[in-house]
Protein backbone atom coordinates (compact mmCIF):
# COMPACT_ATOMS: atom_id res chain seq x y z
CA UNK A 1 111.07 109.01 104.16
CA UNK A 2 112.45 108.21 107.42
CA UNK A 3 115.04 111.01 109.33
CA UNK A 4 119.08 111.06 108.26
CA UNK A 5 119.14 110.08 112.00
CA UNK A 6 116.55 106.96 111.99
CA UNK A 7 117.72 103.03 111.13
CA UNK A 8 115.60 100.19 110.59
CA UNK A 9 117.49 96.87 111.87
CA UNK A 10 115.67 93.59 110.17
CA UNK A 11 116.22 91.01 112.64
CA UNK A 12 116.96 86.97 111.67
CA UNK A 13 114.36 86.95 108.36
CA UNK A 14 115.81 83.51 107.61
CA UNK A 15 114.86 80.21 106.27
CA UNK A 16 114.72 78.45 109.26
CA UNK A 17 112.76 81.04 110.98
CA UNK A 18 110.05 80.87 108.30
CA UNK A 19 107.35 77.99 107.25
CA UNK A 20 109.35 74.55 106.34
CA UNK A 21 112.28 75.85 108.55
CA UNK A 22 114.16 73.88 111.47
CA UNK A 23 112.64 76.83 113.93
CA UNK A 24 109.66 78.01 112.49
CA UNK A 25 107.79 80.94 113.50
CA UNK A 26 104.44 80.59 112.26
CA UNK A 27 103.33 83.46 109.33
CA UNK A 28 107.11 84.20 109.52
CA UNK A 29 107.40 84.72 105.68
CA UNK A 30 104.40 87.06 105.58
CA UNK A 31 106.32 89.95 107.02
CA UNK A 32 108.59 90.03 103.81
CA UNK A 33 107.01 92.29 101.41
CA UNK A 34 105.99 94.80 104.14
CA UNK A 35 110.13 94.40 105.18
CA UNK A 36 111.38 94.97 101.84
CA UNK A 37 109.09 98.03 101.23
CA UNK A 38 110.52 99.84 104.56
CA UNK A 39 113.67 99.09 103.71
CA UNK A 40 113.12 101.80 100.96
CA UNK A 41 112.03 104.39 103.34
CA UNK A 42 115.14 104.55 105.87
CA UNK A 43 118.54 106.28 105.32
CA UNK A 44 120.10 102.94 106.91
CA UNK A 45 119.33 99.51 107.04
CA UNK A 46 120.91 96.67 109.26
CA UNK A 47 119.84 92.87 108.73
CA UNK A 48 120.96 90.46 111.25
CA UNK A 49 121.48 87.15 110.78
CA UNK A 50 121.97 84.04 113.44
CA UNK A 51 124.97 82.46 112.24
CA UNK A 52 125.54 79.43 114.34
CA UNK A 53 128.34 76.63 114.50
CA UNK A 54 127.15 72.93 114.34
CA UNK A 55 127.53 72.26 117.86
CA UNK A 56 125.96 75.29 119.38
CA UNK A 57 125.34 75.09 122.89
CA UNK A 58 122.28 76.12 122.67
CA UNK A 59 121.35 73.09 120.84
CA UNK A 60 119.13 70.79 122.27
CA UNK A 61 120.23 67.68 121.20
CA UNK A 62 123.62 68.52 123.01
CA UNK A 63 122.69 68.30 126.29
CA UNK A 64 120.40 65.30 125.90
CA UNK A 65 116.86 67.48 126.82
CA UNK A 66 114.33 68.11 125.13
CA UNK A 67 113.59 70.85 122.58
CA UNK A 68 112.21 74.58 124.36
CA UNK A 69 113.54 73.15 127.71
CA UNK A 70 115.10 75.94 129.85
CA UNK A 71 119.21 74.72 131.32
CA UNK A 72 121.46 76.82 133.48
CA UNK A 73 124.90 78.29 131.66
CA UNK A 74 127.02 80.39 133.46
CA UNK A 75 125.92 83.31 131.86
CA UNK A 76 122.46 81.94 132.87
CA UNK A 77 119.19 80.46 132.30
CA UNK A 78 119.03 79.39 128.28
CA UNK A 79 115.92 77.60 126.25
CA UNK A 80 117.20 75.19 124.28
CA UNK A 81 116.26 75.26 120.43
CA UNK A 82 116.08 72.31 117.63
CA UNK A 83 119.56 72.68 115.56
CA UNK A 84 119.08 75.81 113.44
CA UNK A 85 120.52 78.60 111.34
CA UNK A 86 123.92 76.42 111.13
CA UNK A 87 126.27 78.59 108.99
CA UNK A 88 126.90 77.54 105.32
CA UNK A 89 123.60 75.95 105.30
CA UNK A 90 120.23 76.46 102.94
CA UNK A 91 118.42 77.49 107.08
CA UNK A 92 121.06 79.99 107.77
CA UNK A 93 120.33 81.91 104.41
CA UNK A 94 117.87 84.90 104.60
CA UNK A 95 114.62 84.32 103.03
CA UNK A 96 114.96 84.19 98.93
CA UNK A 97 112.13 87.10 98.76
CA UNK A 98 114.13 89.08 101.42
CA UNK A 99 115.53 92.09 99.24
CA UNK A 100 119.05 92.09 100.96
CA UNK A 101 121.05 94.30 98.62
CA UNK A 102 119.71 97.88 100.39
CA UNK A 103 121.37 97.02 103.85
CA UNK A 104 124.03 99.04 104.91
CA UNK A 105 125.66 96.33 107.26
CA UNK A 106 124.68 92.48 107.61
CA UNK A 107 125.61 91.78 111.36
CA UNK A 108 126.14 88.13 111.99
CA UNK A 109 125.58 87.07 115.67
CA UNK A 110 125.63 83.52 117.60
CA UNK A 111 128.59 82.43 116.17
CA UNK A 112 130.40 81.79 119.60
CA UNK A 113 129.82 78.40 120.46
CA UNK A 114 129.79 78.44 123.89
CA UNK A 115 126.66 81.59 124.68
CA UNK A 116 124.08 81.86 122.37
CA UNK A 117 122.84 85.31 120.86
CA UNK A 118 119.37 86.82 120.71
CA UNK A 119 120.43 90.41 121.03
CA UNK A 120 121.64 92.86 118.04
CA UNK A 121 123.71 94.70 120.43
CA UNK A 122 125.69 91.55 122.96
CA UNK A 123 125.69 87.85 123.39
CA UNK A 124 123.38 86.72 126.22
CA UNK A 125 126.03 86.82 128.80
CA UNK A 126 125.02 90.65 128.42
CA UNK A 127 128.48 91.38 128.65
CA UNK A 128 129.96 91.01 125.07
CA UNK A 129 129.18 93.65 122.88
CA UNK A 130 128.44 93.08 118.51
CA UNK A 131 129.67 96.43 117.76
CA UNK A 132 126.51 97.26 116.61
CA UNK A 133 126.22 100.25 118.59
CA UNK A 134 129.15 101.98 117.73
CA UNK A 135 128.22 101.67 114.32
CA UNK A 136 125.14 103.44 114.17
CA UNK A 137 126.21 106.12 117.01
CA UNK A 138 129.29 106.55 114.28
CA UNK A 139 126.39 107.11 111.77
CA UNK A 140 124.49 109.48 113.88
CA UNK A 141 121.74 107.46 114.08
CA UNK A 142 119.73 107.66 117.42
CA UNK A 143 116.22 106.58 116.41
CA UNK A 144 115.53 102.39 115.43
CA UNK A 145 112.60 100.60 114.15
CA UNK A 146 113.05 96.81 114.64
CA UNK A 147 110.74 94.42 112.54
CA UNK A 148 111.20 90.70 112.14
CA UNK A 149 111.76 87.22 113.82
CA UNK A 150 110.88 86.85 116.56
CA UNK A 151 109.07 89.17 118.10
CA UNK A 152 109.31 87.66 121.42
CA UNK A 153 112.70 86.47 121.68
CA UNK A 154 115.72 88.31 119.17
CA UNK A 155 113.69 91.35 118.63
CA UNK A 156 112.34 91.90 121.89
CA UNK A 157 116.54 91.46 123.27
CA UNK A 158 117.48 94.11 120.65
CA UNK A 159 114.96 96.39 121.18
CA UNK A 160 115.36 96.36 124.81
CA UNK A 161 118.87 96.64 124.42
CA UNK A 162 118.86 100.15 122.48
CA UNK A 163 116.51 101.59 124.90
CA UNK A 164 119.41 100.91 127.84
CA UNK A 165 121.99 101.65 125.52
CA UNK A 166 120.33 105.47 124.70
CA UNK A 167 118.72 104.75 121.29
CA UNK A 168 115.00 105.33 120.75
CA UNK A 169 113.56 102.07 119.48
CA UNK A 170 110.89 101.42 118.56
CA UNK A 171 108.92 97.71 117.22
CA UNK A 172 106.43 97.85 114.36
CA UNK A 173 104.57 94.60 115.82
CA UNK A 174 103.31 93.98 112.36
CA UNK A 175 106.07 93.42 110.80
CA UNK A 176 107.19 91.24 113.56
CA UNK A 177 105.89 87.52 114.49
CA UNK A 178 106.39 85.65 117.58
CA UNK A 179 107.39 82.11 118.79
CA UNK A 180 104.66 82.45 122.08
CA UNK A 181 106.40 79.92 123.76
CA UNK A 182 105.28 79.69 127.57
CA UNK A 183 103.26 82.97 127.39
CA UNK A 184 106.84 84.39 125.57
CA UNK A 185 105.10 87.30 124.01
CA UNK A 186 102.79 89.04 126.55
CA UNK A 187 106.06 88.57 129.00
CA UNK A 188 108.23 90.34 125.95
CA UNK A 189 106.00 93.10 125.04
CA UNK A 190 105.85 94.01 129.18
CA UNK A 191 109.80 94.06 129.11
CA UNK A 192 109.26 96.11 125.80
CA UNK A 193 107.41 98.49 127.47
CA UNK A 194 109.19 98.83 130.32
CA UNK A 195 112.45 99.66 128.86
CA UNK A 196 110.51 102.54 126.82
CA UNK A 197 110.45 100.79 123.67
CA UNK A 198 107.83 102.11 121.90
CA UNK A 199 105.18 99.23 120.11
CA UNK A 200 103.69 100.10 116.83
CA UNK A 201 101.52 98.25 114.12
């Protein structure tokens, strides 16, 4: 069993995210059962869960460009996704074999229209916070394990974003998998790194 003081925070394991989904990430499904047997194992769980509007901004199809293009927003540059993980709809649901009912808190993020949201912790203007934080510091947890979608994108944001914020954090890579877009995970996992997240199997 994990420390009083550890958390594991299960990033986005949602329909769309998984085979069959609007966003895909390959073997994204295959990271359940190893999920729902840590989730046993740690004094607190978070899931997170992308919870967008329909007309996102970070929605391709609103800016007339092509899917996994990168545009400017005044918070800065932004890759544009296929519509996904639109709230109140079968994508936006975690995965059916996802055993939700041992999380602590269920953090929904991305719901502003206008910025999107990879991070756990703030929106991707980097200046608007979840309230994550002050949640676990309130719990006395200083030690996180991140697993889940994807690696390279929402996980990778979250992680690096408790290392600056003070947390150890950590990434179990296993039960993690990655979009790879545009060499996405190599760049990641040197961010990772350099932040002082730690990367496990």
């Amino acid at each position: 069993m994990a420390d009083a003081s550890e958390a594991l925070i299960v990033i986005d394991i949602q329909n769309d995210f998984c085979p069959g989904g609007a966003l895909a990430v390959a073997g994204g499904d295959e990271i359940v059962p190893r999920v729902n047997a840590l989730m046993q194992e740690y004094p607190v769980t978070v899931l997170t869960q992308d919870w967008h509007p329909e007309e996102h901004s970070s929605f391709a199809v609103l800016h007339d460009e092509p899917a996994f293009s990168t545009v400017e927003m005044p918070y800065g540059a932004q890759t544009l996704w296929p519509v996904h993980c639109v709230w109140g709809t079968p994508g936006a649901a975690f995965h059916p074999a996802l055993n939700v009912d041992p999380a602590d808190l269920i953090l929904r993020k991305g719901f502003r229209a206008h910025v999107d949201s990879y991070s756990a912790f703030f929106e991707n203007d980097r200046r608007t916070p979840t309230g994550l934080a002050g949640y676990l510091r309130e719990r006395g947890i200083s030690d996180l394990t991140f697993v889940g979608l994807a690696l390279d994108f929402c996980v990778a944001w979250s992680a690096i974003d408790a290392a600056k914020l003070g947390f150890r954090a950590r990434v179990l890579e296993g039960a993690c998998r990655a979009i790879d877009l545009n060499g996405s995970l190599a760049a990641a996992r040197d961010a990772m790194r350099a932040a002082g997240v730690t990367l496990a199997k």
